[in-house]
Protein backbone atom coordinates (compact mmCIF):
# COMPACT_ATOMS: atom_id res chain seq x y z
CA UNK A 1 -18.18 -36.43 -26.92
CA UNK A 2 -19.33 -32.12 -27.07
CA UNK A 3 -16.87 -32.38 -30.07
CA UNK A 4 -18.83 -34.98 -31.88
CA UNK A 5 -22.09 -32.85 -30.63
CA UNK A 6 -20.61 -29.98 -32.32
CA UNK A 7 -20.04 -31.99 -36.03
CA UNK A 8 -23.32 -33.20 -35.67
CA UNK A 9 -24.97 -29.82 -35.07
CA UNK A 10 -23.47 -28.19 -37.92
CA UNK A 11 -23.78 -30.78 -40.29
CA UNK A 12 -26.77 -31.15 -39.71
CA UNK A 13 -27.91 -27.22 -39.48
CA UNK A 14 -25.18 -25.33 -40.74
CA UNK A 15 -24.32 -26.97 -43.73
CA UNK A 16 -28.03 -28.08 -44.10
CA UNK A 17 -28.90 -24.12 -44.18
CA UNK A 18 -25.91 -23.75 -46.86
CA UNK A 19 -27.14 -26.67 -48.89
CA UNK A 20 -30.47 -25.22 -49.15
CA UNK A 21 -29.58 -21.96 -50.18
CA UNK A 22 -27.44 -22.85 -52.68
CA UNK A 23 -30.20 -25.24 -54.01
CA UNK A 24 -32.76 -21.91 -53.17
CA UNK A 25 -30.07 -20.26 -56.00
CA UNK A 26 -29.53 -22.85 -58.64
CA UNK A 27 -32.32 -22.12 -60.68
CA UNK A 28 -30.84 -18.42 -61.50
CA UNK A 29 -27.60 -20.19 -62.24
CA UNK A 30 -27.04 -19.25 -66.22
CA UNK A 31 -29.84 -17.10 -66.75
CA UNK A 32 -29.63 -14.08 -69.04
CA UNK A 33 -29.73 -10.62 -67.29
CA UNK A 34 -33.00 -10.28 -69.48
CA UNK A 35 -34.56 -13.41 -67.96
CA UNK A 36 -33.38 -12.29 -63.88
CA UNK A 37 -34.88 -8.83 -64.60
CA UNK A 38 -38.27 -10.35 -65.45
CA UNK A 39 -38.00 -12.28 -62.14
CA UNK A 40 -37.13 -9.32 -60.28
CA UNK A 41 -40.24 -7.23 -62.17
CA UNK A 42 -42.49 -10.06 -60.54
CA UNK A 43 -41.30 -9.88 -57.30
CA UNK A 44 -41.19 -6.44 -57.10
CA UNK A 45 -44.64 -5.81 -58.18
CA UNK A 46 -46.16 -8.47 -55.63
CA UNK A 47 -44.38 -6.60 -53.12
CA UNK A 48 -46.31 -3.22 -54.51
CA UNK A 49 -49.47 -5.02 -54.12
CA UNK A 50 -48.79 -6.63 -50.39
CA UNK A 51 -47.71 -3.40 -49.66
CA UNK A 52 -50.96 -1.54 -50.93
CA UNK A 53 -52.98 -3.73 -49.10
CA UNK A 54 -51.47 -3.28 -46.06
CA UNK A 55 -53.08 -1.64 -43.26
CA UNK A 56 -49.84 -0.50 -41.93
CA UNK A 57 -48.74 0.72 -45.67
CA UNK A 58 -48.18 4.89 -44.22
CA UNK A 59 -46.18 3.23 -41.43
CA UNK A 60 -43.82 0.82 -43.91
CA UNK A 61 -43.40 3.95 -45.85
CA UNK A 62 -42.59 6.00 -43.05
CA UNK A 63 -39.66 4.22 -41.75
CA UNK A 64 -36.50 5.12 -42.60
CA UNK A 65 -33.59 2.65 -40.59
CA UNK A 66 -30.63 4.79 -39.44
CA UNK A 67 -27.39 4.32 -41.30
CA UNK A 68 -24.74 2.56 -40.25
CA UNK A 69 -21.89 4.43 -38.83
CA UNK A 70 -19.38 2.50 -41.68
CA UNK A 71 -21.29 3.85 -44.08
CA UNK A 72 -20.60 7.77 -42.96
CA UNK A 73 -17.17 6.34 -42.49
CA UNK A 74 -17.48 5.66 -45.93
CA UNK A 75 -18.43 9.06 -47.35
CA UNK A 76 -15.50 10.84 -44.95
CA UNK A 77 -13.02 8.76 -46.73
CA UNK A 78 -14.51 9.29 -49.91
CA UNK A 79 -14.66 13.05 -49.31
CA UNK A 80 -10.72 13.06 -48.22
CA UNK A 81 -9.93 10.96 -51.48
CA UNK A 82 -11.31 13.33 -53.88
CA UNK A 83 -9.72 16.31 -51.93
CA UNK A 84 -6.72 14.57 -52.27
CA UNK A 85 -7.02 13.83 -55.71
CA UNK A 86 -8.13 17.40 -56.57
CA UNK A 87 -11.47 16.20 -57.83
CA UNK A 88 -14.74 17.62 -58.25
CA UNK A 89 -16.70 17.05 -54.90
CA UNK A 90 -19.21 14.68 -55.33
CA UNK A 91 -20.02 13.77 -51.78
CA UNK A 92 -21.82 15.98 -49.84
């Protein structure tokens, strides 16, 4: 019976959730680059404006989230690459 619990759970969440999203997505299916970049204009300038109105705008601004330590794991390996390579240094 819990397996059947289980089926029902994610057919009816997880793949509900997926189903959604890729219906959220469709509409950018086949657009032009031209026609996304508008979109993204729009959505970036509403986010300007709910950002200006905000009373906590100084502390939105403020915040910087700590990297991730893959991503200095990252710029290590990218560092011993271009040593490696003999390459101009282009991490820091």
């Amino acid at each position: 019976m819990v397996k059947k619990d289980i089926a029902r759970f994610l057919k009816n969440h997880v793949l509900g959730e997926r189903e959604a999203v890729l219906a959220d997505i469709e509409r950018y299916r086949g657009r032009s680059l031209e026609e996304l970049g508008r979109e993204l204009t729009v959505v970036c300038r509403v986010a300007a404006e709910v950002l200006e109105a905000s009373p906590e705008k100084e502390r939105i601004l403020d915040f910087r989230e700590p990297a991730d330590q893959s991503y200095f794991r990252f710029l290590r390996s990218m560092k011993r690459k271009q040593r490696h390579e003999g390459g101009e240094d282009l991490v820091a």
